[in-house]
N, C-alpha and C. Protein backbone atom coordinates (compact mmCIF):
# COMPACT_ATOMS: atom_id res chain seq x y z
N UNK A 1 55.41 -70.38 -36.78
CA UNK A 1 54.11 -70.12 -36.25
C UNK A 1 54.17 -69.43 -34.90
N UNK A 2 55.37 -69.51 -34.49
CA UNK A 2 55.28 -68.96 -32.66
C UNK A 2 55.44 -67.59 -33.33
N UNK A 3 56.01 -67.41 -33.86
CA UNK A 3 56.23 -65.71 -34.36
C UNK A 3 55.31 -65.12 -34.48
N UNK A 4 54.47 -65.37 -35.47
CA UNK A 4 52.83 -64.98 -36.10
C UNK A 4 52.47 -65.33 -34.67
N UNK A 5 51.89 -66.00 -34.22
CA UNK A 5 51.01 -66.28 -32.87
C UNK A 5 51.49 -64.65 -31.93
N UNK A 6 53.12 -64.27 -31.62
CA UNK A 6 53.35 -63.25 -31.16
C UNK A 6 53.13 -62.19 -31.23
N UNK A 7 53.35 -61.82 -33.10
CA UNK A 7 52.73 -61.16 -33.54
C UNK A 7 51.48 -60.47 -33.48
N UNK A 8 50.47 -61.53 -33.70
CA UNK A 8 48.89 -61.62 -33.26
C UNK A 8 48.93 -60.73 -32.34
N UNK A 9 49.41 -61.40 -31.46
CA UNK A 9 48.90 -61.06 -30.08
C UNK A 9 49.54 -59.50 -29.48
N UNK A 10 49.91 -59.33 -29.98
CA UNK A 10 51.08 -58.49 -29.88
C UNK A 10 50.32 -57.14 -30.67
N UNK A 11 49.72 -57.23 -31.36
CA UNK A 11 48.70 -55.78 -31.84
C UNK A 11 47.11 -55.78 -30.97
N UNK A 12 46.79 -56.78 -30.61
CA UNK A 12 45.47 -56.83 -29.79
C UNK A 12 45.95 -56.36 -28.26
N UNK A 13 47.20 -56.95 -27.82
CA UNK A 13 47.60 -56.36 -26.84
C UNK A 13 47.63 -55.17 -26.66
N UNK A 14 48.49 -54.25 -27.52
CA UNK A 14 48.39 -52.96 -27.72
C UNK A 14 46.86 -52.15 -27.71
N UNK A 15 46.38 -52.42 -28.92
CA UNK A 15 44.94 -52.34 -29.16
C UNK A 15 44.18 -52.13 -27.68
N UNK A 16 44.60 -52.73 -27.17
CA UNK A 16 43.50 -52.82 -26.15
C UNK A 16 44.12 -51.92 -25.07
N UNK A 17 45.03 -51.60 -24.95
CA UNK A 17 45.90 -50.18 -24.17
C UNK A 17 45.26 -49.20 -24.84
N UNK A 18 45.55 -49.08 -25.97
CA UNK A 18 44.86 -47.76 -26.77
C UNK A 18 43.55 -47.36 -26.28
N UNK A 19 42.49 -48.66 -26.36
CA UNK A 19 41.65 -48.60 -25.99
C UNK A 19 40.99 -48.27 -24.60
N UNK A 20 41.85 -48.69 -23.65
CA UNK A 20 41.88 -48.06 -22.15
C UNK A 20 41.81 -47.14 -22.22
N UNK A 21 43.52 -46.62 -22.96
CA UNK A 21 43.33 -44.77 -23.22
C UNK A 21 42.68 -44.24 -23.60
N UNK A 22 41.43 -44.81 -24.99
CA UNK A 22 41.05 -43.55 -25.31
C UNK A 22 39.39 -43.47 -24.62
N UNK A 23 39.20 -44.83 -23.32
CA UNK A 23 38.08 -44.16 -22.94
C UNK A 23 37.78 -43.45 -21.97
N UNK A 24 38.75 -42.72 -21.16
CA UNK A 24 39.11 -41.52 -20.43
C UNK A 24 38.84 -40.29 -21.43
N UNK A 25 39.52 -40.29 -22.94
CA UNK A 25 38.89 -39.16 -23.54
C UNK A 25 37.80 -39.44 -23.87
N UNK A 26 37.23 -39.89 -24.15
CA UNK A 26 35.60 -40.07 -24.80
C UNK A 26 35.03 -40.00 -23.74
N UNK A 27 35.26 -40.18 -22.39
CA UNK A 27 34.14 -39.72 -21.16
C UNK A 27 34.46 -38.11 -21.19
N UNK A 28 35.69 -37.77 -21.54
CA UNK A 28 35.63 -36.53 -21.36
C UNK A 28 35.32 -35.64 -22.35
N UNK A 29 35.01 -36.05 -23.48
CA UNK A 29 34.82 -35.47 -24.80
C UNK A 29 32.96 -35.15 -25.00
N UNK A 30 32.57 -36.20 -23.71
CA UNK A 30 30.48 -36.39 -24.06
C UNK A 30 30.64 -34.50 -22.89
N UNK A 31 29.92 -34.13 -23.93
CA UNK A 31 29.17 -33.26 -23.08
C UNK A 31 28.43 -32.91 -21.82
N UNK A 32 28.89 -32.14 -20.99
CA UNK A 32 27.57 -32.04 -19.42
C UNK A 32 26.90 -31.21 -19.84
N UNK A 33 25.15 -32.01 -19.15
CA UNK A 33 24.25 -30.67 -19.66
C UNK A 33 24.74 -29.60 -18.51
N UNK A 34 24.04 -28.79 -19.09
CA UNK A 34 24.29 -26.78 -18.68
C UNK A 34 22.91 -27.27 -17.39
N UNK A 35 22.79 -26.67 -16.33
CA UNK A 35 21.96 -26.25 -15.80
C UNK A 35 21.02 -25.43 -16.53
N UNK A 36 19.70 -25.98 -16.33
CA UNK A 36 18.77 -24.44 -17.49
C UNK A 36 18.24 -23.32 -16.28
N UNK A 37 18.63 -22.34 -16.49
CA UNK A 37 18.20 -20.63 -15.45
C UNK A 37 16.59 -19.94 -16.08
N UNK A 38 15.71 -20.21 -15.90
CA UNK A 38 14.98 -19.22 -15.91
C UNK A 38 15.43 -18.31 -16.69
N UNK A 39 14.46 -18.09 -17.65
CA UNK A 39 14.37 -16.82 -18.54
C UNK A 39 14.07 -15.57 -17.86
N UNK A 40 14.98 -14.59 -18.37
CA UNK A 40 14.50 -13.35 -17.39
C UNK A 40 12.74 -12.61 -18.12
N UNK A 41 12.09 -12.23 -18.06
CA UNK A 41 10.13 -12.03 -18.63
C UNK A 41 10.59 -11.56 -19.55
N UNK A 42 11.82 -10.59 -19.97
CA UNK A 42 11.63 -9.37 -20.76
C UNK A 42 12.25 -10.51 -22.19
N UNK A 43 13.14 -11.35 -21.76
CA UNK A 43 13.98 -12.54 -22.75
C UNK A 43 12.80 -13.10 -23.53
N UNK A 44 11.86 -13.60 -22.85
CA UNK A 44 10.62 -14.71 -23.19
C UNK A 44 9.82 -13.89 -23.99
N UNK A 45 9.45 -12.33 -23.80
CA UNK A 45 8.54 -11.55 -24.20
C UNK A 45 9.26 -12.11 -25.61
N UNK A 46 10.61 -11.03 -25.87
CA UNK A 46 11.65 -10.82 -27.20
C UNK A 46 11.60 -11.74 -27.84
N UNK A 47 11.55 -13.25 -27.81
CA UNK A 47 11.58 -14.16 -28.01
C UNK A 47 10.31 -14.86 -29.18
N UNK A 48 9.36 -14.51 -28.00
CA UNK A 48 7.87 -14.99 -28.44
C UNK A 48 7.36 -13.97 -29.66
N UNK A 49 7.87 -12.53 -29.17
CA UNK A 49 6.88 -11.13 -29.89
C UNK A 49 8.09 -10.60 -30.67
N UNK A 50 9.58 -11.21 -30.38
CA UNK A 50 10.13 -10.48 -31.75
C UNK A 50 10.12 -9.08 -31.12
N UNK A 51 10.62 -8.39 -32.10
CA UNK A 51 10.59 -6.99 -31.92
C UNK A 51 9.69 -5.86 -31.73
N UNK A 52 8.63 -6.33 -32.01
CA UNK A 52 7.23 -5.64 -31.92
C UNK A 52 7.17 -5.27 -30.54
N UNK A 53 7.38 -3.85 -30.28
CA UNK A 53 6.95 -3.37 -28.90
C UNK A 53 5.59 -3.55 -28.57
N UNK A 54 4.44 -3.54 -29.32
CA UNK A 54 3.06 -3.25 -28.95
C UNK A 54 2.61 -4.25 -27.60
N UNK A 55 3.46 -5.41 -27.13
CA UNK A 55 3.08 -6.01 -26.46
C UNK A 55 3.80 -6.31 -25.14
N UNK A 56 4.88 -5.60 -25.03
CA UNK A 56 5.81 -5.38 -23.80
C UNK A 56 5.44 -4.88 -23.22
N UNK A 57 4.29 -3.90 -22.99
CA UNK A 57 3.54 -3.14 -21.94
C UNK A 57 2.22 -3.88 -20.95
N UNK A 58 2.20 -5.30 -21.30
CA UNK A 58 1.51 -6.20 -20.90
C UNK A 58 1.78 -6.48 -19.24
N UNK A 59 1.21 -6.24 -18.60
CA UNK A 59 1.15 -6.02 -16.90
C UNK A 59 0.65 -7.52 -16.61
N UNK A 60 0.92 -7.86 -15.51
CA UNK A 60 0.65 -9.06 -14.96
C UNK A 60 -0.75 -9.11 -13.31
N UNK A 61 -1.58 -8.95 -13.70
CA UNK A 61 -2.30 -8.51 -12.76
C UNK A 61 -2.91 -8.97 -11.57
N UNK A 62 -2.03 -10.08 -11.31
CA UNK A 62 -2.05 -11.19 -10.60
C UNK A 62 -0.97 -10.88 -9.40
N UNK A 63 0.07 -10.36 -10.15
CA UNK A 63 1.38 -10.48 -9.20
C UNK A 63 0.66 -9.09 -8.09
N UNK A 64 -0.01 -8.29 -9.04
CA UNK A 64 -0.28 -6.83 -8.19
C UNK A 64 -1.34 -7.23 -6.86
N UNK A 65 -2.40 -8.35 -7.18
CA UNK A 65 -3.34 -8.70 -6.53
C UNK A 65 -2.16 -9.84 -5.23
N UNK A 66 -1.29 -10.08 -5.33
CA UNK A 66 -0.59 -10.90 -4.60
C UNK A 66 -0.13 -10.19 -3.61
N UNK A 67 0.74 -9.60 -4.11
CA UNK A 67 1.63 -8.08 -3.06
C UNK A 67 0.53 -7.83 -1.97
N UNK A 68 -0.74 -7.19 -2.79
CA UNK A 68 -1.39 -6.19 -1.99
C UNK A 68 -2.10 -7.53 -0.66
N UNK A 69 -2.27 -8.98 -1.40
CA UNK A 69 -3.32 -9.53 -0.33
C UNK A 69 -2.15 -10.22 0.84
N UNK A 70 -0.58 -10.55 0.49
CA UNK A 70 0.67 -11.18 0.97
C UNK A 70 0.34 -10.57 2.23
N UNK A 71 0.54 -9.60 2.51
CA UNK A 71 1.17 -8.27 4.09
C UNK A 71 -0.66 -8.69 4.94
N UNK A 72 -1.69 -8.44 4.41
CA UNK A 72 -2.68 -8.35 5.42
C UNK A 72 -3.33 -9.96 5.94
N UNK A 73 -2.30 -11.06 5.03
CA UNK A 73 -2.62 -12.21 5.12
C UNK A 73 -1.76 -12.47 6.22
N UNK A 74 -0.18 -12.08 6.01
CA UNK A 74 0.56 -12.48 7.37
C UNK A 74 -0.08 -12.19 8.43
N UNK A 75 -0.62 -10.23 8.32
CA UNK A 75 -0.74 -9.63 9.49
C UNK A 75 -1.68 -10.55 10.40
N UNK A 76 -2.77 -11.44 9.67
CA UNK A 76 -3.76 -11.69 10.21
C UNK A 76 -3.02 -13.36 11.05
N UNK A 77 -1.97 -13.51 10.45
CA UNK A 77 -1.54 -15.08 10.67
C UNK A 77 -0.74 -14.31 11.88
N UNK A 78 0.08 -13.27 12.14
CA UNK A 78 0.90 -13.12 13.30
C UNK A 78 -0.28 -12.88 14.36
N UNK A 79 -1.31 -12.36 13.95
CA UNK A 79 -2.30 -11.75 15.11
C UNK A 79 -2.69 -13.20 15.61
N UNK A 80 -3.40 -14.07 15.20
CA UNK A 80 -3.81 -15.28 15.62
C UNK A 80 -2.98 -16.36 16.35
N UNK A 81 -0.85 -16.25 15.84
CA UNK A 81 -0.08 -16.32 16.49
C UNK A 81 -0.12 -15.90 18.04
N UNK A 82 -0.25 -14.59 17.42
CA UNK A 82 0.29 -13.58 19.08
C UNK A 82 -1.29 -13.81 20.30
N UNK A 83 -2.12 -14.18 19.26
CA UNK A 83 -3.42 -14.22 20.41
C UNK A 83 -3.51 -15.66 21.16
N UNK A 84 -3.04 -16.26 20.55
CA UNK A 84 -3.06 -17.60 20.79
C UNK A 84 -1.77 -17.63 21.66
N UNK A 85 -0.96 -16.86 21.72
CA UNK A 85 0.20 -17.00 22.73
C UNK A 85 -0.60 -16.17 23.99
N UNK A 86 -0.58 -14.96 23.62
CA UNK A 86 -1.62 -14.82 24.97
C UNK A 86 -2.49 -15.59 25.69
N UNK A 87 -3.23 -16.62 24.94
CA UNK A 87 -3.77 -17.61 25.72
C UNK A 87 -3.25 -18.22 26.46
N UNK A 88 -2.07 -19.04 26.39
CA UNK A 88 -1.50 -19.70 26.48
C UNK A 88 -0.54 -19.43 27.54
N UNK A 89 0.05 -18.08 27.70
CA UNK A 89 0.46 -17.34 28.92
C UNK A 89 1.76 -17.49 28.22
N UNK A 90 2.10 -17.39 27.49
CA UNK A 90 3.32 -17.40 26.42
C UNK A 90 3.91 -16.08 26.05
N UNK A 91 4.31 -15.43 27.14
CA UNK A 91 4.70 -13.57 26.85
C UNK A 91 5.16 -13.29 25.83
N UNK A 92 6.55 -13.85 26.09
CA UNK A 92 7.83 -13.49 24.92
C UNK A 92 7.24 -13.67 23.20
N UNK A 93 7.07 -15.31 23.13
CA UNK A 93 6.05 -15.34 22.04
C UNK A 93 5.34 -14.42 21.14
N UNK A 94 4.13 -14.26 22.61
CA UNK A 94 3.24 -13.01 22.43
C UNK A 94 3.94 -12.02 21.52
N UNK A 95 4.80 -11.13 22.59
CA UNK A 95 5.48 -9.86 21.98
C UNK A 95 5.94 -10.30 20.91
N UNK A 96 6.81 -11.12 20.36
CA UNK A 96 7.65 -11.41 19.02
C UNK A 96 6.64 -11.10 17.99
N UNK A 97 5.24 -11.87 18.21
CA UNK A 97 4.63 -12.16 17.25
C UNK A 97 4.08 -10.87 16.62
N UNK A 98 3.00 -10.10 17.67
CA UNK A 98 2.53 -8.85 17.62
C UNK A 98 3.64 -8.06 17.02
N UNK A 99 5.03 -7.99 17.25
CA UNK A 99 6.17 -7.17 16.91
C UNK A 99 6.18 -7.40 15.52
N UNK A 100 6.24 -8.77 15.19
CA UNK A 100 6.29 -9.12 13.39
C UNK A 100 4.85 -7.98 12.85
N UNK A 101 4.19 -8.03 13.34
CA UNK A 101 2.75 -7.79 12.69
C UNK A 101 2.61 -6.37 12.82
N UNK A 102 2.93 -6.01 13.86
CA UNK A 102 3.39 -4.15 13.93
C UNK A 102 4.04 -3.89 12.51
N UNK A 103 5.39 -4.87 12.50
CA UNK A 103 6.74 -4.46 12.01
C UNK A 103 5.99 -4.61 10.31
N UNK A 104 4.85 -5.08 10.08
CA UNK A 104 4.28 -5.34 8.65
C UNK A 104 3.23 -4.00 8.19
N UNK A 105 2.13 -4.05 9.67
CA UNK A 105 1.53 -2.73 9.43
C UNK A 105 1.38 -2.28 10.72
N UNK A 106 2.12 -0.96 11.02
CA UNK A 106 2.57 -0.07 12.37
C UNK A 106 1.34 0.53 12.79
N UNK A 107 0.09 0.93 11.82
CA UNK A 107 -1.15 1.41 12.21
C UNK A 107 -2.50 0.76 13.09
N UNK A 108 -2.04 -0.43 13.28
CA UNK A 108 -2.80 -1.77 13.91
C UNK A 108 -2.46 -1.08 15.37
N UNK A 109 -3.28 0.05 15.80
CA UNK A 109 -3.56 0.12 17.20
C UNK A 109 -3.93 -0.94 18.15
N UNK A 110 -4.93 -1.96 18.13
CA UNK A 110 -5.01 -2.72 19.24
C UNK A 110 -3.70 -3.77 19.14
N UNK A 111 -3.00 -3.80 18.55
CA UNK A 111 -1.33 -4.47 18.53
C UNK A 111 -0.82 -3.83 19.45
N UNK A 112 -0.86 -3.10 19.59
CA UNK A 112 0.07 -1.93 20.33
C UNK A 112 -0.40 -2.83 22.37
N UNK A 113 -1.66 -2.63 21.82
CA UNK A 113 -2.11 -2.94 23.72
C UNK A 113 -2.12 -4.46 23.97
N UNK A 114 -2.10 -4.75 22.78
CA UNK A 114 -1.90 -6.60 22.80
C UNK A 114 -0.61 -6.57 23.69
N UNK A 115 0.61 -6.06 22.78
CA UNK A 115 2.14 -6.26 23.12
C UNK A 115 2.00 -5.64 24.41
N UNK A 116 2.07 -4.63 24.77
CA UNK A 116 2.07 -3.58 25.61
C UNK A 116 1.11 -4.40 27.16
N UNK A 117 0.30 -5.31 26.54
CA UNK A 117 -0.33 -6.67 28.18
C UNK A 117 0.87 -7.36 27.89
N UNK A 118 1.12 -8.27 26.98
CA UNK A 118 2.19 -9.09 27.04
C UNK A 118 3.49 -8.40 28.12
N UNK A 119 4.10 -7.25 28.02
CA UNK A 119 4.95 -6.45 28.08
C UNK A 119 4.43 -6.54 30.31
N UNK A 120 3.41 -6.06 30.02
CA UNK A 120 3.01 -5.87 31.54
C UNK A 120 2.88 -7.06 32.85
N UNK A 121 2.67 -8.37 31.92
CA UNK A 121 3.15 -9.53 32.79
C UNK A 121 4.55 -9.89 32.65
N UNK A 122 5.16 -9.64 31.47
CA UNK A 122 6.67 -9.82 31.94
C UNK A 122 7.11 -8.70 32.71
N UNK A 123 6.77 -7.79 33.43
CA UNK A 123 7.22 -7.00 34.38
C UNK A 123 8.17 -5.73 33.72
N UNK A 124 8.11 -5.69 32.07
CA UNK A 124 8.95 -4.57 31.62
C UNK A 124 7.64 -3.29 31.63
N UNK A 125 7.17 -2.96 32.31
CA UNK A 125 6.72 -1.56 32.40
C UNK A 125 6.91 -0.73 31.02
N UNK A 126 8.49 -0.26 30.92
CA UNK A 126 8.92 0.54 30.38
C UNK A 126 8.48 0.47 28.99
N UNK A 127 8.68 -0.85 28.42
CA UNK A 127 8.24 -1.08 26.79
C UNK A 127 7.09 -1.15 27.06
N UNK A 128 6.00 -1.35 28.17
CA UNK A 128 4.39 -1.03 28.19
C UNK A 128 4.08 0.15 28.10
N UNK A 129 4.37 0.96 28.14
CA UNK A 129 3.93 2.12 28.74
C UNK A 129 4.51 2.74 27.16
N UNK A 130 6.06 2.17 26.74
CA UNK A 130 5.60 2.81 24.96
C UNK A 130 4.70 2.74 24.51
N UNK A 131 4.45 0.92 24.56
CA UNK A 131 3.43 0.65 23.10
C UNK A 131 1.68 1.35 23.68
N UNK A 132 1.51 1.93 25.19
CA UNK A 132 0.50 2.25 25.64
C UNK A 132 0.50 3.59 24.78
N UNK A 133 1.21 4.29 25.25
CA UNK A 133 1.67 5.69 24.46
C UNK A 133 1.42 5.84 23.11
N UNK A 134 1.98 4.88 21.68
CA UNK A 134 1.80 5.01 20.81
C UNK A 134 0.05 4.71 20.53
N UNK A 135 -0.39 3.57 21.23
CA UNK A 135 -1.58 3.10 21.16
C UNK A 135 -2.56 4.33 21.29
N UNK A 136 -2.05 5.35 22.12
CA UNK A 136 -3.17 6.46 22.71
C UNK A 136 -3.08 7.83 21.67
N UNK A 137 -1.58 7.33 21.06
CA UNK A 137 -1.34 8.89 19.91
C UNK A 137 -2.02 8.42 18.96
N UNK A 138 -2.46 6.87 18.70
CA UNK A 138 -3.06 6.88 17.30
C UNK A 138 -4.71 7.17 17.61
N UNK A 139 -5.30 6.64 18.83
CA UNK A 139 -6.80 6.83 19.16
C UNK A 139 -6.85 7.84 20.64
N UNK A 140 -6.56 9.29 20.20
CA UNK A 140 -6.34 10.01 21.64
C UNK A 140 -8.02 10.04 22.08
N UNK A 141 -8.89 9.45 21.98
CA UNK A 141 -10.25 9.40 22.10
C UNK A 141 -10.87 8.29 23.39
N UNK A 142 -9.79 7.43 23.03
CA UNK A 142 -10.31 5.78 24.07
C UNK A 142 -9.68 5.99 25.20
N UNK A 143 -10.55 6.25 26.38
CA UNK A 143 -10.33 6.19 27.49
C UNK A 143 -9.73 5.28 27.70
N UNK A 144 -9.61 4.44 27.68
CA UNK A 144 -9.18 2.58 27.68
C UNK A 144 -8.05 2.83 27.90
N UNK A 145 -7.63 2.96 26.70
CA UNK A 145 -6.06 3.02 26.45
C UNK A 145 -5.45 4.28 28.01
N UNK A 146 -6.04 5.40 27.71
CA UNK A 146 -5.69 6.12 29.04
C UNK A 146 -5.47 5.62 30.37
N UNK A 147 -6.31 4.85 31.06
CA UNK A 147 -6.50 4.26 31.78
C UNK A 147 -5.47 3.10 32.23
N UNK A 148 -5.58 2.09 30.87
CA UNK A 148 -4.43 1.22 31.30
C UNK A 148 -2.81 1.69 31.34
N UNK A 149 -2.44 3.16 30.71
CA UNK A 149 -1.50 3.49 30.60
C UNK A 149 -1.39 4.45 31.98
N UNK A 150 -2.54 4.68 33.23
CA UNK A 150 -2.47 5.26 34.10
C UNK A 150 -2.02 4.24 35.30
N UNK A 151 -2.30 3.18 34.98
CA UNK A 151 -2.23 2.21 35.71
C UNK A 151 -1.08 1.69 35.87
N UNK A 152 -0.08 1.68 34.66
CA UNK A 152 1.02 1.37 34.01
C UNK A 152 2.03 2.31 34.95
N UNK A 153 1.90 4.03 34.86
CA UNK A 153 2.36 4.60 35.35
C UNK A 153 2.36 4.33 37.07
N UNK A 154 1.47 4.00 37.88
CA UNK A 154 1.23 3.66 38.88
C UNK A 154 2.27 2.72 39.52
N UNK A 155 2.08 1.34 38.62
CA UNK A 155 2.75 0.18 39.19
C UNK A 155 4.20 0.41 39.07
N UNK A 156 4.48 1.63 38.25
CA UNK A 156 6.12 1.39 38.49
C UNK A 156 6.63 2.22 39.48
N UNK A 157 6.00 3.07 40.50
CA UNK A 157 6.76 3.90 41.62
C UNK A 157 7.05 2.67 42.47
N UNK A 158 6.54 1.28 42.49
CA UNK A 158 6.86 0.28 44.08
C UNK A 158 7.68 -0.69 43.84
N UNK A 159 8.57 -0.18 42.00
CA UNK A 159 9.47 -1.16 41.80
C UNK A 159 11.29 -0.51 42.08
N UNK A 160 11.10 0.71 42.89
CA UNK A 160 12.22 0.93 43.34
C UNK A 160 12.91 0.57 44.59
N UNK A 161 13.82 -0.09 44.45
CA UNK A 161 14.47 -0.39 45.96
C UNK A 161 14.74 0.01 47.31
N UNK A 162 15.10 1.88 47.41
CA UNK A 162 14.98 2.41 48.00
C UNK A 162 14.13 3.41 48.38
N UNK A 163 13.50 3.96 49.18
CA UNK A 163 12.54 5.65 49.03
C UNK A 163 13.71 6.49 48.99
N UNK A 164 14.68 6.52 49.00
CA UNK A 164 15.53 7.88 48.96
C UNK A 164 15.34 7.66 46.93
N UNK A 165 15.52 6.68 46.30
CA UNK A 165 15.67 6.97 45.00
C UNK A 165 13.95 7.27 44.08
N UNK A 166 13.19 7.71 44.82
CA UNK A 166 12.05 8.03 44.74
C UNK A 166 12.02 9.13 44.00
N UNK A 167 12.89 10.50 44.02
CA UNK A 167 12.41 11.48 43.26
C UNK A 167 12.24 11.20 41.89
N UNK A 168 13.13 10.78 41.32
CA UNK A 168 13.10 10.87 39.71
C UNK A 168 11.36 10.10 38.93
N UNK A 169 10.64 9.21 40.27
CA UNK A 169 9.70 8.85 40.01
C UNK A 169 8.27 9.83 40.01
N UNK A 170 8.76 10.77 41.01
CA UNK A 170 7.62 11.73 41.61
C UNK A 170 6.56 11.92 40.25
N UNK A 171 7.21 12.70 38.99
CA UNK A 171 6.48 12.92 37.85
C UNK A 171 5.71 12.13 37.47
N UNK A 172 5.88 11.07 37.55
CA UNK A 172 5.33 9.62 36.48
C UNK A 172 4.16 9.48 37.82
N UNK A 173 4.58 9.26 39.32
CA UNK A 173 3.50 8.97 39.82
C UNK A 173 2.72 10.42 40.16
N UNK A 174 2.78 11.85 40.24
CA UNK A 174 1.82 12.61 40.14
C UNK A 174 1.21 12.38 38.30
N UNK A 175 1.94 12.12 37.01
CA UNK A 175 1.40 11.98 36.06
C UNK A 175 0.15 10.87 36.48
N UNK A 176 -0.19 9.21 37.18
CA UNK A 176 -0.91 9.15 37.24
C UNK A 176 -1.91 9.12 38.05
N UNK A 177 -1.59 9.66 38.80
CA UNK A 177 -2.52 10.48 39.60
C UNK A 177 -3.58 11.08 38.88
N UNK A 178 -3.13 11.88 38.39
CA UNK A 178 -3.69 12.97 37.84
C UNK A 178 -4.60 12.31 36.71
N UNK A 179 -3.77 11.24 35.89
CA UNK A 179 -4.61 10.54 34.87
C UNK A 179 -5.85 9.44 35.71
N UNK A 180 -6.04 9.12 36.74
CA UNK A 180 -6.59 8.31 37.34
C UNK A 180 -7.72 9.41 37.51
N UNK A 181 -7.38 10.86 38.13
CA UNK A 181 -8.71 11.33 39.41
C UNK A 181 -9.17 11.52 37.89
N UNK A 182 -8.39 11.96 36.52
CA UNK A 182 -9.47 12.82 35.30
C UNK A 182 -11.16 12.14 35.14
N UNK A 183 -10.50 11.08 35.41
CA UNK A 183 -11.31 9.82 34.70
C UNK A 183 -12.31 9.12 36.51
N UNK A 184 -11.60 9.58 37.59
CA UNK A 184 -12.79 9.37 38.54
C UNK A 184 -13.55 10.59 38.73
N UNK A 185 -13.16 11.73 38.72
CA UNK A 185 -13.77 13.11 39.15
C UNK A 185 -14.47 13.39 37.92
């Protein structure tokens, strides 16, 4: 009986090694799901309509109404940004914001004089007096714009250090001169 008893035991023992082993393969044998990707439109069309072209020319007229309303929705979210930084006395801001909103639609003239004040309390003249410039090529009509860009020209002859380095300024300050008397005379 000790034999048989050894015996016994002696295949369940095993058995149960086997069994260790084989559930390393059977974890590796179950399948992983696939990630599922999005159908590309033209897959889903083929799919649904088969081969029949008559219906692949089907436009989506939603996506077109999106595009066109996306750009004047930002523009209006950077403007309210950038105005609200102007309040706030928030220059840099300011400019970034107006810059996004230029950088969306470049024809937004009063952007131009938004940035171009921002520009004039941080003391850069130079990028004022662009965005004054572009502001005046798009409306050569508004005195306004003339004016503050005469003014512009003005304040920068008293940011030089020396009067000997004065000439190279002479132009810019007879330029507003000249733009100042148009508009007093």
């Amino acid at each position: 009986m000790t034999d048989r008893s050894k015996t016994q035991r002696t295949p369940s023992a095993s058995s149960s090694r086997t069994g260790l082993l084989k559930e390393p393969h059977s974890a590796r044998s179950q399948k992983t799901p696939k990630l599922k990707v999005p159908e590309a439109p033209e897959k889903i069309l083929r799919r649904i309509f088969g081969t029949s072209h008559v219906f692949y020319v089907m436009t989506d007229p939603t996506k077109r109404r999106m595009i066109g309303s996306t750009v004047p929705a930002k523009v209006r979210e950077y403007y309210n940004q950038g105005h609200q930084c102007l309040l706030q006395e928030d220059w840099e801001m300011s400019v970034l914001f107006f810059s996004r909103a230029l950088h969306l639609d470049p024809k937004l003239v009063d952007f131009y004089v938004f940035r171009a004040e921002a520009f004039i309390q941080l003391c850069d003249f130079s990028s004022a007096l662009q965005n004054l410039r572009r502001a005046y090529s798009y409306d050569p009509g508004n005195n306004k714009y003339l004016n503050r860009l005469a003014f512009v020209l003005y304040l920068q002859v008293p940011q030089l250090p020396h009067p000997q380095g004065t000439s190279h300024l002479i132009p810019s300050y007879w330029l507003a001169l000249h733009l100042q008397g148009a508009f007093l005379g």
